[in-house]
N, C-alpha and C. Protein backbone atom coordinates (compact mmCIF):
# COMPACT_ATOMS: atom_id res chain seq x y z
N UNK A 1 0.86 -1.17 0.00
CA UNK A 1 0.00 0.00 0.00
C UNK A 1 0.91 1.23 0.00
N UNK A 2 0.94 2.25 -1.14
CA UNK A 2 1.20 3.02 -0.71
C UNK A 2 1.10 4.35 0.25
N UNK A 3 2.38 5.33 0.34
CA UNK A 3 2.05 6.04 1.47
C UNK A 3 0.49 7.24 1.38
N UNK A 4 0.29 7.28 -0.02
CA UNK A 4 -0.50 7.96 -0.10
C UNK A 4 -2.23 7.07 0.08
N UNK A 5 -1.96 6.60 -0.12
CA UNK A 5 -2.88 5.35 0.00
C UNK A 5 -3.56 5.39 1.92
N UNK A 6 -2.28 5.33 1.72
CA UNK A 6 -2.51 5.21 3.47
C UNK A 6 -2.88 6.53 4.25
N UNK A 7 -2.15 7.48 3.63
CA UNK A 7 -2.41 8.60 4.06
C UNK A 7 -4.31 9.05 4.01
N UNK A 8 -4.71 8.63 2.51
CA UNK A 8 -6.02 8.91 1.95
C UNK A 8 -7.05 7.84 3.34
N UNK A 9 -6.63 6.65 3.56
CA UNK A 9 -7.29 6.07 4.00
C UNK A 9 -7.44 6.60 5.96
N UNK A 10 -5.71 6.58 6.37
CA UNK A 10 -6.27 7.59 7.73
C UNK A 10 -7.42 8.85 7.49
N UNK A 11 -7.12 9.28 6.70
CA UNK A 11 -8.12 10.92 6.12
C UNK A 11 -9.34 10.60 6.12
N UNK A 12 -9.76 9.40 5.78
CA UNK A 12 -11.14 9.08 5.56
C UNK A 12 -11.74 8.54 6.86
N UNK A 13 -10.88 7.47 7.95
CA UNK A 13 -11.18 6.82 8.80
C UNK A 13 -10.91 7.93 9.99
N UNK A 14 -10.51 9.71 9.66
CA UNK A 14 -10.67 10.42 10.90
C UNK A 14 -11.53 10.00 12.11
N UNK A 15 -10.96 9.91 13.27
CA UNK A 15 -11.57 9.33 14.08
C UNK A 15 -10.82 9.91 15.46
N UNK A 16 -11.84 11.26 15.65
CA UNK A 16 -11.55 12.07 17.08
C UNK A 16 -12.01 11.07 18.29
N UNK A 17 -11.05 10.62 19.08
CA UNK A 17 -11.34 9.76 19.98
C UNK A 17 -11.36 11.12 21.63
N UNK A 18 -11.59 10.59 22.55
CA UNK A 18 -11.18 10.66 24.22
C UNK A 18 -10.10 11.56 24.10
N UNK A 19 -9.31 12.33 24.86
CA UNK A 19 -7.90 12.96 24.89
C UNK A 19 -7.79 11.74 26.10
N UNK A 20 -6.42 11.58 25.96
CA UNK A 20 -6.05 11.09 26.68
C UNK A 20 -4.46 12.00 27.52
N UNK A 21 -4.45 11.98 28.66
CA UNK A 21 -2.81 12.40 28.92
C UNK A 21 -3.28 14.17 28.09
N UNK A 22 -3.80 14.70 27.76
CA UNK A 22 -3.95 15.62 27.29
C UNK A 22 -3.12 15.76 26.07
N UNK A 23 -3.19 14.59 25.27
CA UNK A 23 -3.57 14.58 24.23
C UNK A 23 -4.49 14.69 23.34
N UNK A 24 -4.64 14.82 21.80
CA UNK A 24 -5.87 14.80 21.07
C UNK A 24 -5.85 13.59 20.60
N UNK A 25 -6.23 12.59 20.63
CA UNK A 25 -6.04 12.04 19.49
C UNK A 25 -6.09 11.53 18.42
N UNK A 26 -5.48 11.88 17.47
CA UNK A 26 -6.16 11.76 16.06
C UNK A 26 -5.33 10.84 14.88
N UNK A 27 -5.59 10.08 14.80
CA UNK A 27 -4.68 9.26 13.32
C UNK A 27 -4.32 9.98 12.33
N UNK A 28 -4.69 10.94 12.27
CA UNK A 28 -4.33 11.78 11.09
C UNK A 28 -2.81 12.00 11.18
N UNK A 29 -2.57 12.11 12.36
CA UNK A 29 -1.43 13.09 13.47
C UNK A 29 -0.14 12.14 12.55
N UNK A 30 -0.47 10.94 11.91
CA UNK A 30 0.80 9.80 12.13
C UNK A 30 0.83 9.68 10.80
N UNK A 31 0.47 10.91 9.90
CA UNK A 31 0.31 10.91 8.48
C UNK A 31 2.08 10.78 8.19
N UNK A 32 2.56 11.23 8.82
CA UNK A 32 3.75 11.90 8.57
C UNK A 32 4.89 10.29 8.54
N UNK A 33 4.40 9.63 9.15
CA UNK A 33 4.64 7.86 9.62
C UNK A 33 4.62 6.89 7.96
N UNK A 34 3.45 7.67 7.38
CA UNK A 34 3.44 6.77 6.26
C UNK A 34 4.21 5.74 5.21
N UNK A 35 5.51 6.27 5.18
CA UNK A 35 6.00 6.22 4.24
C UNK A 35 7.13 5.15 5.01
N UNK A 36 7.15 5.41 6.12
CA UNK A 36 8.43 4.43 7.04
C UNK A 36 7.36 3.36 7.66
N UNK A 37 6.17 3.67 7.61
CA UNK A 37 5.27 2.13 8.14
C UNK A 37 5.02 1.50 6.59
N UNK A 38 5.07 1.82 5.26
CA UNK A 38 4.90 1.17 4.16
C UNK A 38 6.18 0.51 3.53
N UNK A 39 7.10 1.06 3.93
CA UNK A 39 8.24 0.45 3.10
C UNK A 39 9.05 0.38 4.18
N UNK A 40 10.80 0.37 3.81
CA UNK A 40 11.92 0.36 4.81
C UNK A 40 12.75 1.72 5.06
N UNK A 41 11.80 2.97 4.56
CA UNK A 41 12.48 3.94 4.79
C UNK A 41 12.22 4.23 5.94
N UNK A 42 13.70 4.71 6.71
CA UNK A 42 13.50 5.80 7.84
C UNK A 42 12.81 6.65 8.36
N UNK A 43 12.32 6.65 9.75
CA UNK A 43 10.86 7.56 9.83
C UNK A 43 12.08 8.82 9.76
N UNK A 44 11.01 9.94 9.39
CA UNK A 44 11.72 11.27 9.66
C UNK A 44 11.54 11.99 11.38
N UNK A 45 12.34 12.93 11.75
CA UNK A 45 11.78 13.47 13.06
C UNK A 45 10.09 13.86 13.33
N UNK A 46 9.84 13.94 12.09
CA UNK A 46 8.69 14.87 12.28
C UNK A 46 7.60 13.52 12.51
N UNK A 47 7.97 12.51 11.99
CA UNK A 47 7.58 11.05 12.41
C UNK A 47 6.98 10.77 13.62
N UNK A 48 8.53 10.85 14.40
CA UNK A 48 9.24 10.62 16.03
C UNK A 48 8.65 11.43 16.63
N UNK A 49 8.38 12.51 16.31
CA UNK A 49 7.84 13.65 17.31
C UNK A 49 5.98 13.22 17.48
N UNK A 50 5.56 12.90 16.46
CA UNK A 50 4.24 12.82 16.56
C UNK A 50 3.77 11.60 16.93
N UNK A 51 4.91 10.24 16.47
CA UNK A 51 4.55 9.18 17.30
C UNK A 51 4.99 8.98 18.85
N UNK A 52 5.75 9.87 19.36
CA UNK A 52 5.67 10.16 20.51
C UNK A 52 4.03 10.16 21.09
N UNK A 53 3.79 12.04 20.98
CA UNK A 53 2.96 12.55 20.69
C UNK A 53 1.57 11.79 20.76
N UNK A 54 1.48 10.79 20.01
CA UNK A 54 0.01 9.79 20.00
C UNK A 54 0.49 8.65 21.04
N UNK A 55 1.61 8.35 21.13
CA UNK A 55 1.93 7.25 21.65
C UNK A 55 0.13 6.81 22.29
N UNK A 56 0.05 7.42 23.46
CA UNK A 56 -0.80 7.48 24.78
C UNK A 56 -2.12 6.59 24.07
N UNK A 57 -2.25 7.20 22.57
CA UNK A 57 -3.46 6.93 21.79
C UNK A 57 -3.29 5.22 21.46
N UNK A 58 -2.30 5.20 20.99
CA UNK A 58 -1.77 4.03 19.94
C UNK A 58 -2.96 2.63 20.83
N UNK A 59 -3.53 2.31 22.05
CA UNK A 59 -4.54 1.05 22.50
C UNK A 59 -5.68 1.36 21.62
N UNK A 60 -6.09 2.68 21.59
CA UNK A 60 -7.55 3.23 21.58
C UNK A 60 -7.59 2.93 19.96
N UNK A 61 -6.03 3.10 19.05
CA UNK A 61 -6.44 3.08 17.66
C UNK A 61 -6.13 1.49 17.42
N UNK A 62 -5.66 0.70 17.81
CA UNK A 62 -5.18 -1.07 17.86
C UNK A 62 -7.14 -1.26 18.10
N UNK A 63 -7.69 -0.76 18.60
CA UNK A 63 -9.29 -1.22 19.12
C UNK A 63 -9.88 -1.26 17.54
N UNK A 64 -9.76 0.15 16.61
CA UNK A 64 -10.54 0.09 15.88
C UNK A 64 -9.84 -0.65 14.79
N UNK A 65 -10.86 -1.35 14.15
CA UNK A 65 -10.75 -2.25 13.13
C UNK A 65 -10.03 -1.67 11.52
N UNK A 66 -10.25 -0.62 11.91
CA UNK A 66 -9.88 0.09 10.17
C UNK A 66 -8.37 0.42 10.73
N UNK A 67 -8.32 0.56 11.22
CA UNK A 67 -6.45 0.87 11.71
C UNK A 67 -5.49 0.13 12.25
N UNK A 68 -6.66 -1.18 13.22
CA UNK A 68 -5.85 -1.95 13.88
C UNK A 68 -3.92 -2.80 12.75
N UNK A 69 -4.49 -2.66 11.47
CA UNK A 69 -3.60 -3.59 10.48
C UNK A 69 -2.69 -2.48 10.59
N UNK A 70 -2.78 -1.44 10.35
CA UNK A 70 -1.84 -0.60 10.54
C UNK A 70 -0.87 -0.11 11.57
N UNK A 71 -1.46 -0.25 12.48
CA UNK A 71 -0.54 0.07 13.95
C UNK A 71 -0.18 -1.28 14.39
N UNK A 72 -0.62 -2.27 14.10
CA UNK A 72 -0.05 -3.62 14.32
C UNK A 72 0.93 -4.35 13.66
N UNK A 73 0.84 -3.60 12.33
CA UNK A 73 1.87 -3.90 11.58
C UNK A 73 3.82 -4.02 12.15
N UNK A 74 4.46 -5.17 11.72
CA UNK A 74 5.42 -5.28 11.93
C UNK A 74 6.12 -3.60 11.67
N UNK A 75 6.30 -3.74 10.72
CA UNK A 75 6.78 -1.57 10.59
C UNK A 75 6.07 -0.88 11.01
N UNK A 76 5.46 -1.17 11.42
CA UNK A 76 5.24 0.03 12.73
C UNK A 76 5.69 0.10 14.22
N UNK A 77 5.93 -1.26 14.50
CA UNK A 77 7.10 -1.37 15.57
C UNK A 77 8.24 -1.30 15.25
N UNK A 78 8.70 -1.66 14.38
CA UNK A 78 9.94 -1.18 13.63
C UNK A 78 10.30 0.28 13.73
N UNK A 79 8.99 0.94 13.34
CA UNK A 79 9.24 2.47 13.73
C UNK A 79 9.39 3.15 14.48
N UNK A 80 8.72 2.44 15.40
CA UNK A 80 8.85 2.95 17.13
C UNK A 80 9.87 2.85 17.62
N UNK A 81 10.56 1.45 17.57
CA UNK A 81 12.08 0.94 17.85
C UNK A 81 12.83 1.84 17.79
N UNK A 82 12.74 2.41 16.10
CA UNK A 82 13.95 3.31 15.15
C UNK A 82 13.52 5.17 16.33
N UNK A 83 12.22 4.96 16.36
CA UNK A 83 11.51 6.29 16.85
C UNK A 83 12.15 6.29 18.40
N UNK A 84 12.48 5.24 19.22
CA UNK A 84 13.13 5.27 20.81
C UNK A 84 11.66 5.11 21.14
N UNK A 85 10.88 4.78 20.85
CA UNK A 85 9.31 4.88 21.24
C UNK A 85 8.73 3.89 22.16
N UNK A 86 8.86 3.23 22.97
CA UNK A 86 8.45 1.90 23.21
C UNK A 86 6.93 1.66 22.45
N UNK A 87 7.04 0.31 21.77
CA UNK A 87 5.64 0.31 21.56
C UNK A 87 4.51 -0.12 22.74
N UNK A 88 3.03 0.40 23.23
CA UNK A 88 2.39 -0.15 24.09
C UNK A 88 1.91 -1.25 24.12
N UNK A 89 2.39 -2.47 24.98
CA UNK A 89 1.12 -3.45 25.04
C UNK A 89 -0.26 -3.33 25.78
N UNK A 90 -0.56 -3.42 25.24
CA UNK A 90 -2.37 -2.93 25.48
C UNK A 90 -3.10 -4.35 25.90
């Protein structure tokens, strides 16, 4: 899938959840993720900063079904790893 692909499909599955931690959180936020959760490129900072950033979110979006493939995805822990991120077990 590509990143735009993915990008189009978070865009569509917007989905304002709870704040959590005083966060917002929004899938949109991890647009920036795309391209290092689709292939083997390097997330960028601007990545790292926002998957920080959602971290708190990352149970609430594993729940919903349209995203769960995505945040569960092997590269996306991969990203987190590369990101210093721990991923959450939920």
């Amino acid at each position: 899938m590509s990143k735009y692909v993915l990008c189009i499909v978070l865009m569509i599955l917007f989905v304002k959840l709870e704040p959590s931690m005083a966060v917002t959180c929004n899938p949109i936020e991890l647009s920036s993720c795309a391209s290092a959760i689709t292939s083997s490129s390097p997330p960028s900072a601007m990545c790292c900063a926002k998957l920080k950033e959602q971290r708190p979110c990352l149970c609430q979006y594993m729940k919903n079904p349209n995203l769960q493939k995505f945040i569960n995805s092997p590269n996306s822990r991969n990203v987190a790893i590369k990101c210093g991120s721990p991923f959450p077990s939920c």
